[in-house]
Structure formats: C-alpha cells, structure tokens
C-alpha atoms as a PDB file:
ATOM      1  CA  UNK A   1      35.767 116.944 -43.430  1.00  0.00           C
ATOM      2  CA  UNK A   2      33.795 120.298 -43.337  1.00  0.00           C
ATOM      3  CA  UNK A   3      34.936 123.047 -41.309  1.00  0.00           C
ATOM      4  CA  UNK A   4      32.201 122.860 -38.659  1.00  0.00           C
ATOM      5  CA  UNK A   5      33.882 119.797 -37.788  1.00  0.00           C
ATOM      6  CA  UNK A   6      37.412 120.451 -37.521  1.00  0.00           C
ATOM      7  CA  UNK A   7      39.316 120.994 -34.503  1.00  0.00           C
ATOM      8  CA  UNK A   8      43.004 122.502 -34.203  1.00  0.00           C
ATOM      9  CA  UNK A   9      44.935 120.566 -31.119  1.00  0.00           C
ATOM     10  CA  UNK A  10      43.022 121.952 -28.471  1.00  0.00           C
ATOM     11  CA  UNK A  11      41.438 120.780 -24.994  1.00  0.00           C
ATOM     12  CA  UNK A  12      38.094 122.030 -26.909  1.00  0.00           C
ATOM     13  CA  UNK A  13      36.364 118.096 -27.918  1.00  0.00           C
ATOM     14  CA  UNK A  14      33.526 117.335 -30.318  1.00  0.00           C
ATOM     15  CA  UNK A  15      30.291 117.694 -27.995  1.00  0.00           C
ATOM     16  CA  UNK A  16      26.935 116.534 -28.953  1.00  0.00           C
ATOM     17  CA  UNK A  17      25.059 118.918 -30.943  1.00  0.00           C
ATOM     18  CA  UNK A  18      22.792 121.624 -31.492  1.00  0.00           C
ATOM     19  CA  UNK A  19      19.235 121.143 -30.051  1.00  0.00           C
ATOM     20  CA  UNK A  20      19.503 117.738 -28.534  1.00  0.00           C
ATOM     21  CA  UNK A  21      19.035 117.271 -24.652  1.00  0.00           C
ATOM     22  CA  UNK A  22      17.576 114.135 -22.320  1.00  0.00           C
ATOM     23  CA  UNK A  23      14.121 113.671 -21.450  1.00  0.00           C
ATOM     24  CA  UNK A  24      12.846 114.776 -18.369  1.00  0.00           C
ATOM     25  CA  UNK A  25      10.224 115.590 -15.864  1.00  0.00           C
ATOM     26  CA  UNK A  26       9.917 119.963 -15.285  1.00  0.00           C
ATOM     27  CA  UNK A  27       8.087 118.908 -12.077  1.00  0.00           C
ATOM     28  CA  UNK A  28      11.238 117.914 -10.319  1.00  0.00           C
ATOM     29  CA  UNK A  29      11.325 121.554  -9.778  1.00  0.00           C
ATOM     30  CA  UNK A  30       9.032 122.142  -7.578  1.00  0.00           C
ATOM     31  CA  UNK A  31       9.325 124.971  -4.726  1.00  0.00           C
ATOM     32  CA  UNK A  32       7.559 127.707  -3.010  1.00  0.00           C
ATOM     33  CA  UNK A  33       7.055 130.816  -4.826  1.00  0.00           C
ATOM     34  CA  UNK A  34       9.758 132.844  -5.225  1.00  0.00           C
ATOM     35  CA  UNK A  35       9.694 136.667  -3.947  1.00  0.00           C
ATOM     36  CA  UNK A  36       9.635 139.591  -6.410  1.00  0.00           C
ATOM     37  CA  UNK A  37      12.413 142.203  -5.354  1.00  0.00           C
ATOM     38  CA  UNK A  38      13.081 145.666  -6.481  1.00  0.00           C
ATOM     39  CA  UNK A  39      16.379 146.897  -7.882  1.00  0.00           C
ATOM     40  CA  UNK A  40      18.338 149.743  -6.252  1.00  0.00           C
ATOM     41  CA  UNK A  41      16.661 152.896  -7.254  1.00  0.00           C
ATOM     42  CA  UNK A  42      17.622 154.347 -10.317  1.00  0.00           C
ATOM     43  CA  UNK A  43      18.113 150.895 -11.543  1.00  0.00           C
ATOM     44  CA  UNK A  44      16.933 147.906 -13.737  1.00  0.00           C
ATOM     45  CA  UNK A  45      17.109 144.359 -13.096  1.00  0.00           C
ATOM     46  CA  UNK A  46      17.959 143.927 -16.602  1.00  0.00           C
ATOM     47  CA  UNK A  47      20.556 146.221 -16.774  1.00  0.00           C
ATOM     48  CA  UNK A  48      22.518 144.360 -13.733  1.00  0.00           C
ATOM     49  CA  UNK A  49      24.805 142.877 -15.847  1.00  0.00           C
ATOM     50  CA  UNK A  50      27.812 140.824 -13.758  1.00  0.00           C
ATOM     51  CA  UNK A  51      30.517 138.538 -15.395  1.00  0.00           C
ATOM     52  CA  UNK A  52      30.355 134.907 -12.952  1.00  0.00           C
ATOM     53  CA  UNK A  53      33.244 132.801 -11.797  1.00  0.00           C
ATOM     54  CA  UNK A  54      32.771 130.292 -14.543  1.00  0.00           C
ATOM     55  CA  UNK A  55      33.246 132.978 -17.031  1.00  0.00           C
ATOM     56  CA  UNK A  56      29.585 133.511 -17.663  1.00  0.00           C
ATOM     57  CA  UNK A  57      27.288 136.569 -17.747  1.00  0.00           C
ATOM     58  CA  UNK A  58      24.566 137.091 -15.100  1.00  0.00           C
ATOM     59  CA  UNK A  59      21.658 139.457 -16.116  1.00  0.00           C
ATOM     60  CA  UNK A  60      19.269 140.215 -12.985  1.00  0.00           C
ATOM     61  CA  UNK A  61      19.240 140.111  -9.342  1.00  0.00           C
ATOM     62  CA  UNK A  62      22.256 138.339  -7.788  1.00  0.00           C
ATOM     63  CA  UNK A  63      20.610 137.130  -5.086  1.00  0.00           C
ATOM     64  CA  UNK A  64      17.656 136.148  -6.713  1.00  0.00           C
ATOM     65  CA  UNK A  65      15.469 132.484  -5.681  1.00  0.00           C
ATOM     66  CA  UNK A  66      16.156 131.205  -8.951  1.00  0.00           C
ATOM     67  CA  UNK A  67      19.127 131.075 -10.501  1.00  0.00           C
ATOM     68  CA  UNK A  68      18.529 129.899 -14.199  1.00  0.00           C
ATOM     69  CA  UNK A  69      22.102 128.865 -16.574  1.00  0.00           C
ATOM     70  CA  UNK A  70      22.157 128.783 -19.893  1.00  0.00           C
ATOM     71  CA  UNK A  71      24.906 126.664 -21.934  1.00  0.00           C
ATOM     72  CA  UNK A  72      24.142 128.221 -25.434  1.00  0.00           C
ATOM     73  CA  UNK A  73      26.043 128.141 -28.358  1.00  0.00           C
ATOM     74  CA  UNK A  74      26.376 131.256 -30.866  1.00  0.00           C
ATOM     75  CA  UNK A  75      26.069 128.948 -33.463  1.00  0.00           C
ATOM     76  CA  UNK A  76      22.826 127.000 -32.425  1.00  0.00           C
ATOM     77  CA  UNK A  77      19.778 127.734 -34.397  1.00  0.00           C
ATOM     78  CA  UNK A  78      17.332 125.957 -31.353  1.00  0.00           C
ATOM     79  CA  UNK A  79      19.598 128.570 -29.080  1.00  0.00           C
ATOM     80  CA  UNK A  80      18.808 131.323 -31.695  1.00  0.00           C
ATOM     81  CA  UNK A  81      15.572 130.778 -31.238  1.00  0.00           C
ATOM     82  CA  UNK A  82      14.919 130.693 -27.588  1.00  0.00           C
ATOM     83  CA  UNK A  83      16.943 134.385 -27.370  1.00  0.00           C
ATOM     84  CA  UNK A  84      13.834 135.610 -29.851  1.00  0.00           C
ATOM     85  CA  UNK A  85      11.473 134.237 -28.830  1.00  0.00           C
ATOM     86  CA  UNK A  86      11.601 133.265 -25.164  1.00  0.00           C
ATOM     87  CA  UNK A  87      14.264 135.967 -23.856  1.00  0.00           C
ATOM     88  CA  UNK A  88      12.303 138.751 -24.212  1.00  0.00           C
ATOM     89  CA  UNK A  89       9.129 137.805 -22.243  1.00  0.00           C
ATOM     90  CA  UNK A  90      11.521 136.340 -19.383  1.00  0.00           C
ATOM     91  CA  UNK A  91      13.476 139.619 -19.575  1.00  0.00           C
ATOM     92  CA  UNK A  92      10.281 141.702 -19.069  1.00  0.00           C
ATOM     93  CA  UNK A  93       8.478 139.393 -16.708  1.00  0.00           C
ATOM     94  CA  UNK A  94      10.900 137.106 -13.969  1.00  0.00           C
ATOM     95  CA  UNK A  95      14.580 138.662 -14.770  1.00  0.00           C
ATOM     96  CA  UNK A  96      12.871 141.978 -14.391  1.00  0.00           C
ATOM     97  CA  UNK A  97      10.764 141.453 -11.076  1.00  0.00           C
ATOM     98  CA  UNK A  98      14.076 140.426  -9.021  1.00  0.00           C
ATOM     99  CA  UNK A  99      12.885 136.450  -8.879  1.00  0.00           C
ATOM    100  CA  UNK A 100      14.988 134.935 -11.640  1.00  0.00           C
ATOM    101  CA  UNK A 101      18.632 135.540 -12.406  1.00  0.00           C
ATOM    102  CA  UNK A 102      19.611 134.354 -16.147  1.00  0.00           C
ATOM    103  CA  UNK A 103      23.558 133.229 -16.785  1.00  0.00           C
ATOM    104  CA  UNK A 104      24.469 132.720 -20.286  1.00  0.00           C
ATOM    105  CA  UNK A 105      27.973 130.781 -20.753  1.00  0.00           C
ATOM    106  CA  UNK A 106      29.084 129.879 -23.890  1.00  0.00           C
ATOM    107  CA  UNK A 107      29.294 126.013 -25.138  1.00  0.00           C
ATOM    108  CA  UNK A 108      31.091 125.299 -28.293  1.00  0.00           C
ATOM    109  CA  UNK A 109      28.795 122.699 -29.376  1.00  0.00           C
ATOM    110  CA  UNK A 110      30.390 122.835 -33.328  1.00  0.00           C
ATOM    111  CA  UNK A 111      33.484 123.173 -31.761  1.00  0.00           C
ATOM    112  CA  UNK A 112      36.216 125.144 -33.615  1.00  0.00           C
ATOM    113  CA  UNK A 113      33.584 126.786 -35.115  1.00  0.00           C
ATOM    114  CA  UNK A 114      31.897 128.199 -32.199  1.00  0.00           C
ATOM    115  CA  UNK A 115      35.621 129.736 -30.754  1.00  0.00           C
ATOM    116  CA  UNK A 116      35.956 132.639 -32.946  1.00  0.00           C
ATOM    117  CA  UNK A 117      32.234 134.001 -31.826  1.00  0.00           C
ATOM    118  CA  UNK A 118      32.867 133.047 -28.681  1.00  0.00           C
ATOM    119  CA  UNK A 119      35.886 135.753 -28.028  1.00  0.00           C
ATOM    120  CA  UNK A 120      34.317 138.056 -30.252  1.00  0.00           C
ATOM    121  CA  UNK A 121      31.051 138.475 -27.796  1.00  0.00           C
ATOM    122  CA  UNK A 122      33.415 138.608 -24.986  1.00  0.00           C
ATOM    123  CA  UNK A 123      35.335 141.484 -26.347  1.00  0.00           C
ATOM    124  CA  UNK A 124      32.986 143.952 -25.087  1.00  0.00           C
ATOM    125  CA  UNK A 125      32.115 145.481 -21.432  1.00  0.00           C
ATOM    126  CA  UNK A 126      29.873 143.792 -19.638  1.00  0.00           C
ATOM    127  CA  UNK A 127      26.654 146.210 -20.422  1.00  0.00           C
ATOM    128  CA  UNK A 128      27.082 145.037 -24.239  1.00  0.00           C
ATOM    129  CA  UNK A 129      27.349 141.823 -23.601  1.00  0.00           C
ATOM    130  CA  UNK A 130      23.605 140.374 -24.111  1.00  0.00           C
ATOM    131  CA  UNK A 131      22.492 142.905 -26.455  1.00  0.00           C
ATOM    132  CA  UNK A 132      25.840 142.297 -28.769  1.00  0.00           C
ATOM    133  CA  UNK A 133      24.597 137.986 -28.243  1.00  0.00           C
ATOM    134  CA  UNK A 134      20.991 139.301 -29.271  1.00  0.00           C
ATOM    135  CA  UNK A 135      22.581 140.680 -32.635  1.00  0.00           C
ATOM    136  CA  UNK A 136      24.635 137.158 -33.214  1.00  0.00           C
ATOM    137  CA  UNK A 137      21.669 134.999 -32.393  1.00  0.00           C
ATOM    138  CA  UNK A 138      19.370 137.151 -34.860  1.00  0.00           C
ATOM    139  CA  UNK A 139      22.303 137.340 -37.594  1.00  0.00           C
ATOM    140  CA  UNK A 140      22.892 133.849 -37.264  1.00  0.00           C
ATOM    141  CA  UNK A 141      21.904 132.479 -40.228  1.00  0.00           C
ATOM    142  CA  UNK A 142      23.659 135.358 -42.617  1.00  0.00           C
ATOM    143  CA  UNK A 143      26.650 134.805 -40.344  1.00  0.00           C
ATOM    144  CA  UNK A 144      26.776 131.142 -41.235  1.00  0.00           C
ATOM    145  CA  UNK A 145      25.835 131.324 -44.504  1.00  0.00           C
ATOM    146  CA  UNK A 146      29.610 131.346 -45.773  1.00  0.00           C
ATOM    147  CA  UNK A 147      30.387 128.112 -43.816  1.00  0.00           C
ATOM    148  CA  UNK A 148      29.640 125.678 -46.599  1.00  0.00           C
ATOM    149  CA  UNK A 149      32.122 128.272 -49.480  1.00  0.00           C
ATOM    150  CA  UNK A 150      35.303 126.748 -47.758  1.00  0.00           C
ATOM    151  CA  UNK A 151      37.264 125.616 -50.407  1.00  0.00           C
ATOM    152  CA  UNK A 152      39.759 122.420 -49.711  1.00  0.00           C
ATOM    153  CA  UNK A 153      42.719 124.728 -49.790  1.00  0.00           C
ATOM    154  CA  UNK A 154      41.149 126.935 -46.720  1.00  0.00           C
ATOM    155  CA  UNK A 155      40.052 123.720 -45.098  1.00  0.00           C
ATOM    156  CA  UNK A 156      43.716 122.026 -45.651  1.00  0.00           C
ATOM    157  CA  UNK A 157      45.325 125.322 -44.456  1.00  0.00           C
ATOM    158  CA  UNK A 158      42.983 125.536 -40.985  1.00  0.00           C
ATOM    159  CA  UNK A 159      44.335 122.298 -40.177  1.00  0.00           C
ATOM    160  CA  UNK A 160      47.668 123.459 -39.576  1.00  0.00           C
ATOM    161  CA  UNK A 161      46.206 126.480 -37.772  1.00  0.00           C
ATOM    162  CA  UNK A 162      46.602 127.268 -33.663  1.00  0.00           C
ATOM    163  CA  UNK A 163      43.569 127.548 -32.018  1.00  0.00           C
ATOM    164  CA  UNK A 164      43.598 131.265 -32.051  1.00  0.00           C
ATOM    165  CA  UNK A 165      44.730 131.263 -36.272  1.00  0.00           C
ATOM    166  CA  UNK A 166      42.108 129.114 -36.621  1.00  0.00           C
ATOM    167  CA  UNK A 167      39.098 131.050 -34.707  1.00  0.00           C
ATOM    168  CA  UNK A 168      40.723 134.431 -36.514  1.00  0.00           C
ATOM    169  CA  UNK A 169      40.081 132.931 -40.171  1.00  0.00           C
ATOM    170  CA  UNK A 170      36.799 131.784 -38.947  1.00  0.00           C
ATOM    171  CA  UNK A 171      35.712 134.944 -37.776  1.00  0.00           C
ATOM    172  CA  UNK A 172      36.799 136.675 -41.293  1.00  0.00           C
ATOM    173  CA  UNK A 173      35.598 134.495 -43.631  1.00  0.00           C
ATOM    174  CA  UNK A 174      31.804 134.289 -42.038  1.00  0.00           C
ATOM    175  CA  UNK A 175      31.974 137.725 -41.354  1.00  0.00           C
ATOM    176  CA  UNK A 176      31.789 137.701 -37.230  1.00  0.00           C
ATOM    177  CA  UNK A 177      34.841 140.558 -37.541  1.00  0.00           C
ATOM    178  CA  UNK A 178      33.255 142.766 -39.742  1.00  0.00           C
ATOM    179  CA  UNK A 179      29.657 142.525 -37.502  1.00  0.00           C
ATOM    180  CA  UNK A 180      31.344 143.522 -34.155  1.00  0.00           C
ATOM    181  CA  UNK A 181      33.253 146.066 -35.846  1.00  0.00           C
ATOM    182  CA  UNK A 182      29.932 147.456 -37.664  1.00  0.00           C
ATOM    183  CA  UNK A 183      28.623 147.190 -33.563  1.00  0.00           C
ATOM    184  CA  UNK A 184      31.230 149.397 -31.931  1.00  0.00           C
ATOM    185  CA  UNK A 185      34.488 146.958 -30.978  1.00  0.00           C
ATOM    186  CA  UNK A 186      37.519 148.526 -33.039  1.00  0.00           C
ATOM    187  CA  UNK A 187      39.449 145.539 -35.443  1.00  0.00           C
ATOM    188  CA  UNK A 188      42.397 145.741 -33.417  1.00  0.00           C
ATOM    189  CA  UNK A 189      40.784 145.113 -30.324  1.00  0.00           C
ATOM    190  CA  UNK A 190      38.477 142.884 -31.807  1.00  0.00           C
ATOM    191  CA  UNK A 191      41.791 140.841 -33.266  1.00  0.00           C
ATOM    192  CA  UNK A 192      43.467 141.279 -29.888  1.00  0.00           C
ATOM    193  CA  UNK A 193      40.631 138.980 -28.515  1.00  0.00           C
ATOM    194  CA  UNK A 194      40.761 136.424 -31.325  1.00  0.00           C
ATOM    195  CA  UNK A 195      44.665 136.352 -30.590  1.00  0.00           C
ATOM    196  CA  UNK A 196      44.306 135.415 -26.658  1.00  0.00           C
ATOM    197  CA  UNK A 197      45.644 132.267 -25.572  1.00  0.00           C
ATOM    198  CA  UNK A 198      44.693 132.644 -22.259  1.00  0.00           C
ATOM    199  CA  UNK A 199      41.106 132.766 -23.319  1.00  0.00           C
ATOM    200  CA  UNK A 200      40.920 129.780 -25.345  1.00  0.00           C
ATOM    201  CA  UNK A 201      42.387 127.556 -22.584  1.00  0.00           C
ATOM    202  CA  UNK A 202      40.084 129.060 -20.100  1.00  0.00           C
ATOM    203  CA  UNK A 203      37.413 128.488 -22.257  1.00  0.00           C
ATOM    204  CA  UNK A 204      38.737 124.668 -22.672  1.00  0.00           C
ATOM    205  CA  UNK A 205      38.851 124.242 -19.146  1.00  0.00           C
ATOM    206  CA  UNK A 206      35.247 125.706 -18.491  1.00  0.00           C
ATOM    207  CA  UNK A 207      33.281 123.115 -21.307  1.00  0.00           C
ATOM    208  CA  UNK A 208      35.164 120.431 -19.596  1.00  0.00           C
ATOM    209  CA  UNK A 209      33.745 121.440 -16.403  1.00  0.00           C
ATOM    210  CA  UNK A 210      30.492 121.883 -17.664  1.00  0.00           C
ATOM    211  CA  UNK A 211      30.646 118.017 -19.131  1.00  0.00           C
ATOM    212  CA  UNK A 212      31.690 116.753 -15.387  1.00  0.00           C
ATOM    213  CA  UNK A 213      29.492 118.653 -13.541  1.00  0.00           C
ATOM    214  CA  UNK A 214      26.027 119.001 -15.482  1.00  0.00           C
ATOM    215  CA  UNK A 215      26.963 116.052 -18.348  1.00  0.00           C
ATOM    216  CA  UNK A 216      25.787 118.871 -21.054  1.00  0.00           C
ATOM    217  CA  UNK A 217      25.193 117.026 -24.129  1.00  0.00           C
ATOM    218  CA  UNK A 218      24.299 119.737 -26.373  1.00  0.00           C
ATOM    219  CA  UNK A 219      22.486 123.305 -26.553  1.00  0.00           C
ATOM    220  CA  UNK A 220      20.636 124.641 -25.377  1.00  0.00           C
ATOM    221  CA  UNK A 221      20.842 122.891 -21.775  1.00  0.00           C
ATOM    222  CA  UNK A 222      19.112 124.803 -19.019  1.00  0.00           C
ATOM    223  CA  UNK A 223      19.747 124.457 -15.539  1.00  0.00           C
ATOM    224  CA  UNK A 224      17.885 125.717 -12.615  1.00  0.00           C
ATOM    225  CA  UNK A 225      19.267 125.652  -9.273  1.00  0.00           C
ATOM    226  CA  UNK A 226      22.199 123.509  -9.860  1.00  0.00           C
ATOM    227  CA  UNK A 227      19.828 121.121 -11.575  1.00  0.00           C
ATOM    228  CA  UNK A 228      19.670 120.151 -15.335  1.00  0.00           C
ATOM    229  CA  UNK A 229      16.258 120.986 -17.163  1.00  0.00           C
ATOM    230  CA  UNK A 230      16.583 117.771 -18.675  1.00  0.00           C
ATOM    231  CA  UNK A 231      14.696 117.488 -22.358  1.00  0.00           C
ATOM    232  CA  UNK A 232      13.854 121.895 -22.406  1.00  0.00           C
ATOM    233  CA  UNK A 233      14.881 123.181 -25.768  1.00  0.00           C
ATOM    234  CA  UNK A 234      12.321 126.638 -25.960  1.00  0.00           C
ATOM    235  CA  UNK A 235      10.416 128.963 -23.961  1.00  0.00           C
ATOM    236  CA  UNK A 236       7.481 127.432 -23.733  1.00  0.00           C
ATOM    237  CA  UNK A 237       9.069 123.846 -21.172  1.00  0.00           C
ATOM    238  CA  UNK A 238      11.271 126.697 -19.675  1.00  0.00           C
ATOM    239  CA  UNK A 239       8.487 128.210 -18.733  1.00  0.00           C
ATOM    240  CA  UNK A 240       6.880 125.242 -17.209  1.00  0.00           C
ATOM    241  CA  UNK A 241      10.051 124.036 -15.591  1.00  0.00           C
ATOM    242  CA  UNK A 242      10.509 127.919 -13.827  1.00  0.00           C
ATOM    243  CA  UNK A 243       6.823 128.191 -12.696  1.00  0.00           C
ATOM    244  CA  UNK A 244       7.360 124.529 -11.504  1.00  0.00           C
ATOM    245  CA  UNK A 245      10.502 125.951  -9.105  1.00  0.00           C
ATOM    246  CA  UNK A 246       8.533 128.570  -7.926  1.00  0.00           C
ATOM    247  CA  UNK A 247       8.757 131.267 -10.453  1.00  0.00           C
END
C-alpha cells in the first residue's frame, strides 16, 4: 500500500479522486445578471479576504449575487491547474467587480496525504492565505515528487502514526515544512499547526459534511449558489456555468 493511500484511524475516509466529477448541464444556472459593486474605498475586492463558517476562505464581496465554492485539494493536479490558469482571469474580472465571491475549502481527496498541506496553508493570517495556496498549487509537482521514495520501513512506521504524527512526517519528507518556512511561517508555529488535534477533527467533520450535503465525489467540485457544477473540472465550463447564473 503506497502512502497516498494510507489512512491513520481517523474520521478522514478514502473519497473519490482527483479530477473526476458527474456530468451535467451549466444551463441549470441560469439567472439575471448579476450587479457589479465597488469595494469600500481604499480597498480591493481581492484583497477581502474572510475565513467562512465551514472553515473555508472567502475572497471578494460578501454579499455578492454569486457565491462560487470550491472543494479543492492541495494535492490535485486538475485543481492545480484551474488556480493557474482560470484563477487569475476570475480574480481580475468577476471576484474583482463585486459580482462573484470565490470560497476555497479544502477536500482531502488522497486522504492522509492531503492533511499535512492542509494545516500547513491554514497556518497563516487570513491575507496569506490564497497567495500561500497559489505557491502549493504551482509547487505541486516538486512537492510531490518525494511521494513515491517511501521506503517500507517509513510506510510500516506511518501506520502506527496519529493523525497529526502522520501529517507531520508527511509534511517533512515532501518538503511542505521547509516551503512554508522558506514563505514566512516560523517551524515552530508551522509544527504547532501540524500538532492540532482540534484541527484535524474539525477538518473530519467538515469533508463529511461536504459528502452529505453536496455528495462531492472528487476535486475539483464547484458549486454555485448552493448548487453543484456537476461535470466542471477548468476554467473554461466554469466560465460557462457563471455567465449561465448571471455572471
């Protein structure tokens, strides 16, 4: 069994996978136009960055028409891509004119895998939060490279591992420590957020919620308005699926 796969006892469950998602019809969308709406002066939509109730981040106007979700995984390369390719341009065009808000909440797709990532992007205040996701995404595949090097003493060790243990060795053998470090968070705060319990259950609690309430079956899975994008993977049948609700 290879690392990506292993789980320590944990509420955290094997989910679907990377890139996968239902087909679906964008057009179910569809809604009047959504106003444009200027930030408080002095201000950027893009720089209104607001941690959410279900322990995601909000970029944009709160009280925007469209409320776009992301369940994205750090680990993803089809969520990887969408943050090159397609966040920019919705960054600089809806986030930016007050009509779209964009939540990203993190969905550990690999599972154990995902964890240590996970509390490393959260260990940082909430104006670093995208652009420290933007460095993961682009890093992703030196990040990972390191993942198939386990040897089956490391692998027989992590199975005796806590949660936390577990998402610490992670994070220092594929070199997620060292990167935040290298990006500002100091190692023992950065080990202070691998070592919280709290934040692993929490974060147990909010991908089972996610399964009940939007039946995510991998990343990434869009949702617009409460409703699943079903069978959007990039930018381009985002952008359909936005201009469809009224973007």
């Amino acid at each position: 069994m290879t690392p990506r796969f292993m789980l320590a006892a944990s509420a955290l469950v094997m989910l679907a996978g990377c890139g996968q998602n239902a087909g679906g019809d964008a057009t179910k969308f569809a809604a009047p136009a959504a106003a444009e709406k200027s930030p408080p002066a002095g201000t950027s939509w893009v720089e209104t960055v607001a941690k959410t109730e279900e322990g995601g981040m909000r970029m944009g106007n709160p009280d925007a028409a469209i409320k776009l979700i992301e369940y994205g995984a750090r680990t993803c390369p089809t969520c990887a891509r969408f943050d090159i390719e397609g966040l920019p341009e919705l960054k600089s065009g809806l986030i930016a004119s007050g009509k779209v808000s964009y939540e990203f909440r993190d969905y550990p797709v690999h599972g154990a895998l995902d964890v240590g990532p996970i509390l490393l992007g959260h260990c940082v205040a909430p104006a670093q939060f995208f652009p420290m996701l933007d460095e993961m995404m682009r890093n992703q595949p030196t990040l990972l490279a390191n993942e198939s090097k386990f040897t089956p003493a490391e692998q027989a060790a992590f199975a005796k591992m806590t949660p936390n243990e577990l998402a610490a060795a992670f994070s220092d053998k594929l070199g997620y420590l060292a990167f935040v470090r290298q990006r500002g968070v100091p190692e023992d705060k950065a080990r202070a957020c691998l070592a919280d319990k709290d934040a692993i259950t929490q974060l147990a609690a909010r991908t089972d919620r996610a399964n009940q309430q939007f039946s995510v079956g991998g990343t990434p899975t869009f949702i617009i308005n409460g409703k699943v994008a079903e069978g959007v993977l990039d930018w381009a049948g985002l952008k359909t699926a936005l201009t469809a609700a009224g973007a």
